[in-house]
PDB file of N, CA and C in Angstrom:
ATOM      1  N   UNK A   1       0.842  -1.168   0.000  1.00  0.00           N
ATOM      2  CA  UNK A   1       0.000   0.000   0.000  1.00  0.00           C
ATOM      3  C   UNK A   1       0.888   1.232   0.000  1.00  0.00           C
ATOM      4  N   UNK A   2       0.622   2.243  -0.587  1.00  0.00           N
ATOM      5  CA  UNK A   2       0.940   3.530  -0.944  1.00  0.00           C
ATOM      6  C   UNK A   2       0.716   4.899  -0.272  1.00  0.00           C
ATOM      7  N   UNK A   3       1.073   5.659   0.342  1.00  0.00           N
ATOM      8  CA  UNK A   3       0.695   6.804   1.105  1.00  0.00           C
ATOM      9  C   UNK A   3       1.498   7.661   0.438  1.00  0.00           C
ATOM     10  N   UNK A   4       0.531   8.901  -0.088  1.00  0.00           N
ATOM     11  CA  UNK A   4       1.482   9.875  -0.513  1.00  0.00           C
ATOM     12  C   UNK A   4       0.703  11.277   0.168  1.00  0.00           C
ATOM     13  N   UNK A   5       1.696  11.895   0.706  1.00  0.00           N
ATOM     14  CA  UNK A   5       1.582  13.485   1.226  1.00  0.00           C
ATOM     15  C   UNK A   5       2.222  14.750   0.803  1.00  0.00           C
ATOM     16  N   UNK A   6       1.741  15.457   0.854  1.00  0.00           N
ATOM     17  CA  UNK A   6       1.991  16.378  -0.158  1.00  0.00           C
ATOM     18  C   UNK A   6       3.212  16.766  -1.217  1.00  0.00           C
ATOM     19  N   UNK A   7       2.469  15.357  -2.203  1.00  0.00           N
ATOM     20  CA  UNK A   7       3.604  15.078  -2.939  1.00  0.00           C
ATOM     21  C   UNK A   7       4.880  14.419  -2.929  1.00  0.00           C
ATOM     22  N   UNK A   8       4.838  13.879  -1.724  1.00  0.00           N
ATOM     23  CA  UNK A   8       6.277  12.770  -1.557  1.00  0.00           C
ATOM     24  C   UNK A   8       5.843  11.652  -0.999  1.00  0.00           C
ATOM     25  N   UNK A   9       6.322  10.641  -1.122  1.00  0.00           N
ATOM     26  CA  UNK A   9       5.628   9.244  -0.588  1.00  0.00           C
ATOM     27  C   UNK A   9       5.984   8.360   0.355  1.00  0.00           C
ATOM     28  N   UNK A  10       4.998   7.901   1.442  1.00  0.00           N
ATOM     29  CA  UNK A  10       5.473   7.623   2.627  1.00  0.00           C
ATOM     30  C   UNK A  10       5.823   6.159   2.799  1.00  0.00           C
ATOM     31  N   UNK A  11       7.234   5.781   3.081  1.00  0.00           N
ATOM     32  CA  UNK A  11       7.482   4.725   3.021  1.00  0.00           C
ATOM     33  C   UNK A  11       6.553   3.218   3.399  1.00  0.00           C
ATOM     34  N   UNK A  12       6.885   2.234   3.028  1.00  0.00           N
ATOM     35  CA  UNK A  12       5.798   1.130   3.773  1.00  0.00           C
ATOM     36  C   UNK A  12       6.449   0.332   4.636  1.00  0.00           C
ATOM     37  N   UNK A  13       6.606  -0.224   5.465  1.00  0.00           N
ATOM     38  CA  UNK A  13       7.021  -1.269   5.723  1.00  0.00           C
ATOM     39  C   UNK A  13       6.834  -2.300   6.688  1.00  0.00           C
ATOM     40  N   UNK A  14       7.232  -3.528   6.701  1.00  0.00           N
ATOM     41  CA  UNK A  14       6.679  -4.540   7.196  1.00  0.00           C
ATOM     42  C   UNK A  14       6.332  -5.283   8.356  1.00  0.00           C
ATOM     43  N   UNK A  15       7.427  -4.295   8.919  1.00  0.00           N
ATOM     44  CA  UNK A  15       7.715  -4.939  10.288  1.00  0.00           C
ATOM     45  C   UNK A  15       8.378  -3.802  11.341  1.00  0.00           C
ATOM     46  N   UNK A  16       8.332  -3.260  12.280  1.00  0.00           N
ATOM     47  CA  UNK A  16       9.436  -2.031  13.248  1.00  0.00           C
ATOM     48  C   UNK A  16       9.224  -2.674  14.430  1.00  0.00           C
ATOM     49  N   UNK A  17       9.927  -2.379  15.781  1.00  0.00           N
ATOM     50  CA  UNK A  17      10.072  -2.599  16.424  1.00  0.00           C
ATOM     51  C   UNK A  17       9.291  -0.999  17.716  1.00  0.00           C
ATOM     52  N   UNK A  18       8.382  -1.108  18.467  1.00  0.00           N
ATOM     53  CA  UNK A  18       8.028   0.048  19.038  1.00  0.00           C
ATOM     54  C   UNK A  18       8.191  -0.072  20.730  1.00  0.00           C
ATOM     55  N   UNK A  19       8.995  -0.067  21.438  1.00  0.00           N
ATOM     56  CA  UNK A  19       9.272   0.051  23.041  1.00  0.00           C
ATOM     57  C   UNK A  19       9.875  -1.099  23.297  1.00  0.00           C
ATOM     58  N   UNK A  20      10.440  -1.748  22.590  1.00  0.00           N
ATOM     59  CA  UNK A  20      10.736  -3.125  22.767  1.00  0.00           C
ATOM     60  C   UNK A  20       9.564  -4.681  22.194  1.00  0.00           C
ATOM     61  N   UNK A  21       8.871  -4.042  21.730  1.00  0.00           N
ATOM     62  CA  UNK A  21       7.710  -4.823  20.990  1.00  0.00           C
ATOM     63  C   UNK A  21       7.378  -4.829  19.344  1.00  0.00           C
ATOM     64  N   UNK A  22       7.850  -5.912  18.651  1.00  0.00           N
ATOM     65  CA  UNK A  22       7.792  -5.937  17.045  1.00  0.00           C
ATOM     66  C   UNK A  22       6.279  -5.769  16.817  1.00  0.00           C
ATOM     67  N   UNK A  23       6.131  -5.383  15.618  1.00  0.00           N
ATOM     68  CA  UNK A  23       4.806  -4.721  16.006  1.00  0.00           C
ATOM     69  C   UNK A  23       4.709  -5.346  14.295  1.00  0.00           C
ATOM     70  N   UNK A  24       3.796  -6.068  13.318  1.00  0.00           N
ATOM     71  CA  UNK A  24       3.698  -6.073  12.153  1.00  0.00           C
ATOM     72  C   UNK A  24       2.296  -6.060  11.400  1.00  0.00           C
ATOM     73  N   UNK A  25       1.920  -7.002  10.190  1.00  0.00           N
ATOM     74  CA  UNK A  25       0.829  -6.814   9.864  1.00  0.00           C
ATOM     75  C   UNK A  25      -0.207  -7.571  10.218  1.00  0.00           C
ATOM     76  N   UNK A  26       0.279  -9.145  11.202  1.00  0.00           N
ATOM     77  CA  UNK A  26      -0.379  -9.908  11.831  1.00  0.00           C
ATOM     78  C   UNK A  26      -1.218  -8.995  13.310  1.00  0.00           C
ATOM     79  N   UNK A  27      -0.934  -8.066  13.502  1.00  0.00           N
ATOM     80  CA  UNK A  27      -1.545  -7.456  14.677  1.00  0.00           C
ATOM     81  C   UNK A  27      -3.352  -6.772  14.436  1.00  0.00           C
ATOM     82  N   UNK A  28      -3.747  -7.336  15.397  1.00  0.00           N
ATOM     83  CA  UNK A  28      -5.137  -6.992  15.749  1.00  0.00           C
ATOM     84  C   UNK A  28      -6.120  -7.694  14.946  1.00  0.00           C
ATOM     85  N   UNK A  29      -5.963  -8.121  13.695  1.00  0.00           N
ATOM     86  CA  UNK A  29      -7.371  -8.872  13.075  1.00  0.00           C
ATOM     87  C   UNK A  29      -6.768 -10.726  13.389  1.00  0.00           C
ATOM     88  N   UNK A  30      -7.865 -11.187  14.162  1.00  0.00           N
ATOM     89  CA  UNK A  30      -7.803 -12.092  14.019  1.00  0.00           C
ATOM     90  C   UNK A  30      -8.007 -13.296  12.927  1.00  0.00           C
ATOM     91  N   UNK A  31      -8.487 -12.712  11.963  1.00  0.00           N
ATOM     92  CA  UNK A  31      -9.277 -12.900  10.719  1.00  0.00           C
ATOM     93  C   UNK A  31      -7.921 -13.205  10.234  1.00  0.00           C
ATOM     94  N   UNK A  32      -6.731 -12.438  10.171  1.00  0.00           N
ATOM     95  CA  UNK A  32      -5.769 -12.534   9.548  1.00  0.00           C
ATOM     96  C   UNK A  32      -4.490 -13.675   9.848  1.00  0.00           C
ATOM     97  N   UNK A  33      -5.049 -14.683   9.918  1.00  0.00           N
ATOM     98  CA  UNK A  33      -4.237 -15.467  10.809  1.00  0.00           C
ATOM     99  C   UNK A  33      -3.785 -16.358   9.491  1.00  0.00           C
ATOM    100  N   UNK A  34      -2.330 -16.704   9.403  1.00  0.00           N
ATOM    101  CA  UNK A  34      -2.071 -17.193   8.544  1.00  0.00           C
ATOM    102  C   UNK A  34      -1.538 -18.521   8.768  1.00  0.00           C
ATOM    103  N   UNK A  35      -1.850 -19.458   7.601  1.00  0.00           N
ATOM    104  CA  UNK A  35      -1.810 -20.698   8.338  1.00  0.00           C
ATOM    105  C   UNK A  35      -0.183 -21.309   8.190  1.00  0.00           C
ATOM    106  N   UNK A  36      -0.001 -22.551   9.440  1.00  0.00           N
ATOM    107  CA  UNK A  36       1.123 -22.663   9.820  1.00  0.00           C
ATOM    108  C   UNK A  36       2.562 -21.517  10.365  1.00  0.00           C
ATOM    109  N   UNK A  37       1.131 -20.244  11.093  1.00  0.00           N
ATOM    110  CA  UNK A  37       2.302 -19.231  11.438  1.00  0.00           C
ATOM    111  C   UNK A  37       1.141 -18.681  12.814  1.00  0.00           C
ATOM    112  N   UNK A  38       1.713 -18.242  13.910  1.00  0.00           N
ATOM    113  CA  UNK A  38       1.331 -18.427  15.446  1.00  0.00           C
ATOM    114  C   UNK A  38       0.934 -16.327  14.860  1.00  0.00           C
ATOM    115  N   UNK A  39      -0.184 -16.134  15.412  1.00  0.00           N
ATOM    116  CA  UNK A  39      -0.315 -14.726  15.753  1.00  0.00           C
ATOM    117  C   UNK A  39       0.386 -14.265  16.170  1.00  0.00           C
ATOM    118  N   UNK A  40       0.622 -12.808  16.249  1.00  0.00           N
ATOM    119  CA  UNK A  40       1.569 -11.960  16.845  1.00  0.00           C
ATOM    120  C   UNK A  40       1.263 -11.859  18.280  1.00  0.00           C
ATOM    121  N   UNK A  41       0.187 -11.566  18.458  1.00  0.00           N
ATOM    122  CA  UNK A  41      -0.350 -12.396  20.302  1.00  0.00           C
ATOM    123  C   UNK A  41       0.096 -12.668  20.912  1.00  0.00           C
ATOM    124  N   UNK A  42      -0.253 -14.199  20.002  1.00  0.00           N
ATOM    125  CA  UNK A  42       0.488 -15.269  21.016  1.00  0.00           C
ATOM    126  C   UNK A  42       1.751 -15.662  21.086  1.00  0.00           C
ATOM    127  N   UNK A  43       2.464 -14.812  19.690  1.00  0.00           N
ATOM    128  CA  UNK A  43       3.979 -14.727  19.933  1.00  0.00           C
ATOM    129  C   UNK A  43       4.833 -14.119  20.883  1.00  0.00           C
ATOM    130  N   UNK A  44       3.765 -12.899  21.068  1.00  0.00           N
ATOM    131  CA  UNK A  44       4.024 -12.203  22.149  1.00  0.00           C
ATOM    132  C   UNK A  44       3.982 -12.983  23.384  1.00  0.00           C
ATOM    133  N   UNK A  45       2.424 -13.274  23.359  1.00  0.00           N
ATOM    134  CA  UNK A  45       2.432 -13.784  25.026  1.00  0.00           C
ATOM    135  C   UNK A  45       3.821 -15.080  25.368  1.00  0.00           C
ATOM    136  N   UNK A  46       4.074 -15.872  24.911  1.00  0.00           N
ATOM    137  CA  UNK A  46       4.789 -17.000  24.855  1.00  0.00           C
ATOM    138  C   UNK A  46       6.271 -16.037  25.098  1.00  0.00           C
ATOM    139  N   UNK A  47       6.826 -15.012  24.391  1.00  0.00           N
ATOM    140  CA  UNK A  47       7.839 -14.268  24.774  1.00  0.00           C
ATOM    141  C   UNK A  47       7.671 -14.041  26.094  1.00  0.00           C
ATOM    142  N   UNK A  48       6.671 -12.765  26.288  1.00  0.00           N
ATOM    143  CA  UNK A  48       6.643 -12.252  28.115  1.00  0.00           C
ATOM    144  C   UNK A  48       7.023 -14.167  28.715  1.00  0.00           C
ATOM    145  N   UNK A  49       5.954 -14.657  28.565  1.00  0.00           N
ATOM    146  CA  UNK A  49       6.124 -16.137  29.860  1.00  0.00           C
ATOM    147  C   UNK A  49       7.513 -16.564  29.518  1.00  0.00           C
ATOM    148  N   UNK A  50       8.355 -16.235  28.915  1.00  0.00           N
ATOM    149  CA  UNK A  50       9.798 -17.071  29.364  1.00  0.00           C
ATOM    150  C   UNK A  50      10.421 -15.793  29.257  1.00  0.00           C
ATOM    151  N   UNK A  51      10.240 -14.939  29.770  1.00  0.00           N
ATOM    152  CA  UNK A  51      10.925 -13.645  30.298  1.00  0.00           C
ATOM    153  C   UNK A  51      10.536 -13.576  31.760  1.00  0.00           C
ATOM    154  N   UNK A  52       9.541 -14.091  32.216  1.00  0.00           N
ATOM    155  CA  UNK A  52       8.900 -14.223  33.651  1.00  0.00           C
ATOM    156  C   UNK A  52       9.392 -15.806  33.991  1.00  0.00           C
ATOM    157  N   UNK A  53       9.638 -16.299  33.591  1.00  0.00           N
ATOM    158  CA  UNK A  53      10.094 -17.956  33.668  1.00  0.00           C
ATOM    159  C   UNK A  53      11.565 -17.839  33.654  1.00  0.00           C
ATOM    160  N   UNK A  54      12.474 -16.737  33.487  1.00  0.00           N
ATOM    161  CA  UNK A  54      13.438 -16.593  33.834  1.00  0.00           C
ATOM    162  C   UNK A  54      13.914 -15.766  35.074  1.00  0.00           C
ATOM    163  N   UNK A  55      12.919 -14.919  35.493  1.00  0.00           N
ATOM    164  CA  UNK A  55      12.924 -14.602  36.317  1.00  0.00           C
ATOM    165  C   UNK A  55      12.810 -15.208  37.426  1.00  0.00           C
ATOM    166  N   UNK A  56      11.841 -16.211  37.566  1.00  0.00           N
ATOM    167  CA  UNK A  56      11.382 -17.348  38.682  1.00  0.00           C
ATOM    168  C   UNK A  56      12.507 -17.964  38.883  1.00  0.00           C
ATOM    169  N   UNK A  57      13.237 -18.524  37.710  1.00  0.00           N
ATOM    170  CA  UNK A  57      14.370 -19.365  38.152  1.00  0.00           C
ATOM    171  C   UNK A  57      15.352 -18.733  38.708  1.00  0.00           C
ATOM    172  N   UNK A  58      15.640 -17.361  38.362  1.00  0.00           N
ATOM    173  CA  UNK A  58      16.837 -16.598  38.461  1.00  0.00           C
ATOM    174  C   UNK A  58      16.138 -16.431  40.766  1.00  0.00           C
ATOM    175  N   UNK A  59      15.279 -16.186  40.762  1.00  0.00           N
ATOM    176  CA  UNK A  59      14.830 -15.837  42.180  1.00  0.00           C
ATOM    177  C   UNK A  59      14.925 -17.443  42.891  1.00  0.00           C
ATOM    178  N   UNK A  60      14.883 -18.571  42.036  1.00  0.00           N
ATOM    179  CA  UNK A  60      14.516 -19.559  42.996  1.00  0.00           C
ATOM    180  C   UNK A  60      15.000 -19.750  44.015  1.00  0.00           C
ATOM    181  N   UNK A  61      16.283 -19.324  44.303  1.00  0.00           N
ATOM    182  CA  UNK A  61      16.877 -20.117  45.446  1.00  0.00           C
ATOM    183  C   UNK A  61      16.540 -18.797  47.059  1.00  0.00           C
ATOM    184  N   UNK A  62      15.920 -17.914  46.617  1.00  0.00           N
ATOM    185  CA  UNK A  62      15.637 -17.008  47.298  1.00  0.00           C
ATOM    186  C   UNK A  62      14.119 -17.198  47.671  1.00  0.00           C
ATOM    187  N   UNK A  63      12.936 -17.794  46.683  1.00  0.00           N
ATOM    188  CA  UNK A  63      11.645 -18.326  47.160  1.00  0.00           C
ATOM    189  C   UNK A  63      11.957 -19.548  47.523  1.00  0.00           C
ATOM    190  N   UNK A  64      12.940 -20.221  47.936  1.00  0.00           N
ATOM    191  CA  UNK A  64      12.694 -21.787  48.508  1.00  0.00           C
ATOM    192  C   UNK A  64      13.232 -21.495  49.729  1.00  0.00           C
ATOM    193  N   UNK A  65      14.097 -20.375  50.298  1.00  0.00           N
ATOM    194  CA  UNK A  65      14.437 -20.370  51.159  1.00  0.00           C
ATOM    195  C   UNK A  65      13.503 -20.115  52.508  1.00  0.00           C
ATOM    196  N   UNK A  66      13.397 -21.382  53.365  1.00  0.00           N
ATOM    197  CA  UNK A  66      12.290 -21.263  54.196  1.00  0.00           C
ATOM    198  C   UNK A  66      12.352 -20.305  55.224  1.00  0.00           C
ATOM    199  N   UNK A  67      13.572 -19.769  55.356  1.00  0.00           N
ATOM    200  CA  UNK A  67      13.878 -18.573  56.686  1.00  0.00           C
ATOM    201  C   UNK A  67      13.426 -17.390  56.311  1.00  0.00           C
ATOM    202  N   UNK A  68      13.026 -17.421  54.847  1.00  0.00           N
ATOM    203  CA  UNK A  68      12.923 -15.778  54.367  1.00  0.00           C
ATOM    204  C   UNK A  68      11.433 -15.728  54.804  1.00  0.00           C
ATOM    205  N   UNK A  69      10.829 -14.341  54.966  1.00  0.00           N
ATOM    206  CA  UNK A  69       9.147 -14.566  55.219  1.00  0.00           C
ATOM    207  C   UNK A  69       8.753 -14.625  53.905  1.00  0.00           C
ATOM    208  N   UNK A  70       7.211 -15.082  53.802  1.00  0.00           N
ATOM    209  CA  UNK A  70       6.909 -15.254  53.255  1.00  0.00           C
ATOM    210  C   UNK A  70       5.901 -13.745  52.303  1.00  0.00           C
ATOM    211  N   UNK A  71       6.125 -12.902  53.265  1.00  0.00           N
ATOM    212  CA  UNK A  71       5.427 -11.692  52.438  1.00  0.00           C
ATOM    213  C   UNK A  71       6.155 -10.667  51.980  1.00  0.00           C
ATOM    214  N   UNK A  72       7.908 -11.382  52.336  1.00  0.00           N
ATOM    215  CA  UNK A  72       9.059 -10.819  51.553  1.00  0.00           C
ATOM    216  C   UNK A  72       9.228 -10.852  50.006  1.00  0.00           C
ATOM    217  N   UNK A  73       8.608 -12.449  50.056  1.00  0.00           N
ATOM    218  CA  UNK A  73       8.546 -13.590  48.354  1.00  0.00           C
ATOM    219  C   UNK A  73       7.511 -12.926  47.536  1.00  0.00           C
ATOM    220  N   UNK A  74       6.654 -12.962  48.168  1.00  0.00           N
ATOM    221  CA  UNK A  74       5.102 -12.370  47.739  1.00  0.00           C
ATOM    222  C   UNK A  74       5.402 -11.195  47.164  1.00  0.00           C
ATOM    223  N   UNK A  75       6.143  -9.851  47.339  1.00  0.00           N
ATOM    224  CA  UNK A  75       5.971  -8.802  47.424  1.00  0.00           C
ATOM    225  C   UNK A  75       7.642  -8.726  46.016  1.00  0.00           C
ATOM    226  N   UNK A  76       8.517  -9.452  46.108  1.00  0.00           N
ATOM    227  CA  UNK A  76       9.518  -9.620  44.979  1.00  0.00           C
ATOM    228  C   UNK A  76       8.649  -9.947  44.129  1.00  0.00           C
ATOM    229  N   UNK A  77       7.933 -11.291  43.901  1.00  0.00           N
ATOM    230  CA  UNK A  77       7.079 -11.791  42.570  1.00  0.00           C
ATOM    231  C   UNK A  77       6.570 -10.780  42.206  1.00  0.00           C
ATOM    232  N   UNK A  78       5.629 -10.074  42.693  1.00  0.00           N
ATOM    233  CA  UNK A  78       4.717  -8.944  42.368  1.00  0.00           C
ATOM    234  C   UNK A  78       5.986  -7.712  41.569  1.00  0.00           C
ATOM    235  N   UNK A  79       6.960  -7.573  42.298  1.00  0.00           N
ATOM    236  CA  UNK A  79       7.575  -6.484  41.730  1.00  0.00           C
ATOM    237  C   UNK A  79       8.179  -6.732  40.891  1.00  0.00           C
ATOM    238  N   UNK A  80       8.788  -7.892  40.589  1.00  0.00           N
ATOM    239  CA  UNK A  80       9.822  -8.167  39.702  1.00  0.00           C
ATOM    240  C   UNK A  80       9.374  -9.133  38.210  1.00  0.00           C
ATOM    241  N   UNK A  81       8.384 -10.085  38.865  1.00  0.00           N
ATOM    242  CA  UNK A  81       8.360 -11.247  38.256  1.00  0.00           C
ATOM    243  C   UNK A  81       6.655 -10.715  37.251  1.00  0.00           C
ATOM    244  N   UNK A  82       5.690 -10.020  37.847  1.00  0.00           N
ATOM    245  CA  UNK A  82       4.844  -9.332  37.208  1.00  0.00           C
ATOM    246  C   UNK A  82       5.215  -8.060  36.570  1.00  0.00           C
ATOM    247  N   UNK A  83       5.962  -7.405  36.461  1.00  0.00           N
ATOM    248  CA  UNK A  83       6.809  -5.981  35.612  1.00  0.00           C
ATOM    249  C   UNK A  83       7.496  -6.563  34.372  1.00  0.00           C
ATOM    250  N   UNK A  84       7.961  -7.656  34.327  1.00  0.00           N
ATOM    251  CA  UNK A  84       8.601  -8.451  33.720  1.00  0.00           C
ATOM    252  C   UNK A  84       7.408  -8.433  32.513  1.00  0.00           C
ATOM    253  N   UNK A  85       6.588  -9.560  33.388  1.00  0.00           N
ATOM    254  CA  UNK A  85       5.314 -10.635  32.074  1.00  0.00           C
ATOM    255  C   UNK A  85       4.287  -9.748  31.417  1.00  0.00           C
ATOM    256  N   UNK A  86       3.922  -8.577  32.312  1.00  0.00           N
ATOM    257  CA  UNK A  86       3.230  -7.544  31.680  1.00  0.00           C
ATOM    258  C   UNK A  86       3.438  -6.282  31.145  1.00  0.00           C
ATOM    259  N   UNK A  87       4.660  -6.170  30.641  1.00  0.00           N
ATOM    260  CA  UNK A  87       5.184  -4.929  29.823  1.00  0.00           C
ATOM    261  C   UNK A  87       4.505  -5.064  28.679  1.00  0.00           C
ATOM    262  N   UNK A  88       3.707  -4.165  28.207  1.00  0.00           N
ATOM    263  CA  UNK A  88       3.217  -4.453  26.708  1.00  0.00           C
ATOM    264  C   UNK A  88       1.982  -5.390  26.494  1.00  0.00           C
ATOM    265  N   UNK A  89       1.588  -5.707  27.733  1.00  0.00           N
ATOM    266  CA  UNK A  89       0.317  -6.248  27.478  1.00  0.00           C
ATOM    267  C   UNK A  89      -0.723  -5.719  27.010  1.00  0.00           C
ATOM    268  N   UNK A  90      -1.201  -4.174  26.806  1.00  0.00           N
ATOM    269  CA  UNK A  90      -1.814  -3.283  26.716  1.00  0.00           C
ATOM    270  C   UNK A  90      -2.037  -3.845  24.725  1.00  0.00           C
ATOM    271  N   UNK A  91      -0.946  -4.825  24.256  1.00  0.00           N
ATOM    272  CA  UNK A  91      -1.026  -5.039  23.010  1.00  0.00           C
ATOM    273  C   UNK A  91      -1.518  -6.241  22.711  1.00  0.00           C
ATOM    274  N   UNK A  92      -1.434  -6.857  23.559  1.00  0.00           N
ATOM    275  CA  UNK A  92      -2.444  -8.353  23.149  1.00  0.00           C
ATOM    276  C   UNK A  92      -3.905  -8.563  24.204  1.00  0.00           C
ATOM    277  N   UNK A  93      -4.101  -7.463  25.098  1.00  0.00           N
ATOM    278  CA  UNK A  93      -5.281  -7.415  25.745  1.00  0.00           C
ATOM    279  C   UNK A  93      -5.172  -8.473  26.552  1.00  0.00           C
ATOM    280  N   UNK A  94      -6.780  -8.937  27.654  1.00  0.00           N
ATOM    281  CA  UNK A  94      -7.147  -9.954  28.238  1.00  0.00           C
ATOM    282  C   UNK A  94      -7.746 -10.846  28.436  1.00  0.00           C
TER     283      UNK A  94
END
């Protein structure tokens, strides 16, 4: 597709990257789902969960530790391990 403004023409292209999130033409119609290729979605979502799945492991030896309290653990997950999985969720909704 073609965009032209006053008289010069606005590039197209296929794919950019916006806050840390690839952003392309698979986004928002579900209609557009092409076969033998995963939505941008759920490419997404599957990214965040092993960005939060690295986090868990990277903390484990700090949530198994039984001396620590427990609303110490609670309160890391929340800060660390949810900031993580939901950056950019605002793009694949709930």
């Amino acid at each position: 597709m073609l965009y032209i403004m006053e008289d010069r023409l606005i590039p197209s292209i296929k794919q950019y990257k916006y806050l840390g999130i690839n952003v392309d033409g698979r986004l928002g119609d579900p209609r557009k789902v092409i076969p033998d290729e995963q939505s941008m979605e759920l490419e997404f979502a599957h990214f965040q969960a092993k960005k939060g799945m690295k986090v868990i492991h990277a903390l484990q030896p700090f949530l198994t530790d039984r001396f620590c309290p427990i609303v110490l653990k609670v309160a890391m997950a929340r800060n660390l391990v949810y900031s993580k999985m939901l950056f950019g969720t605002e793009l694949i909704g709930f």
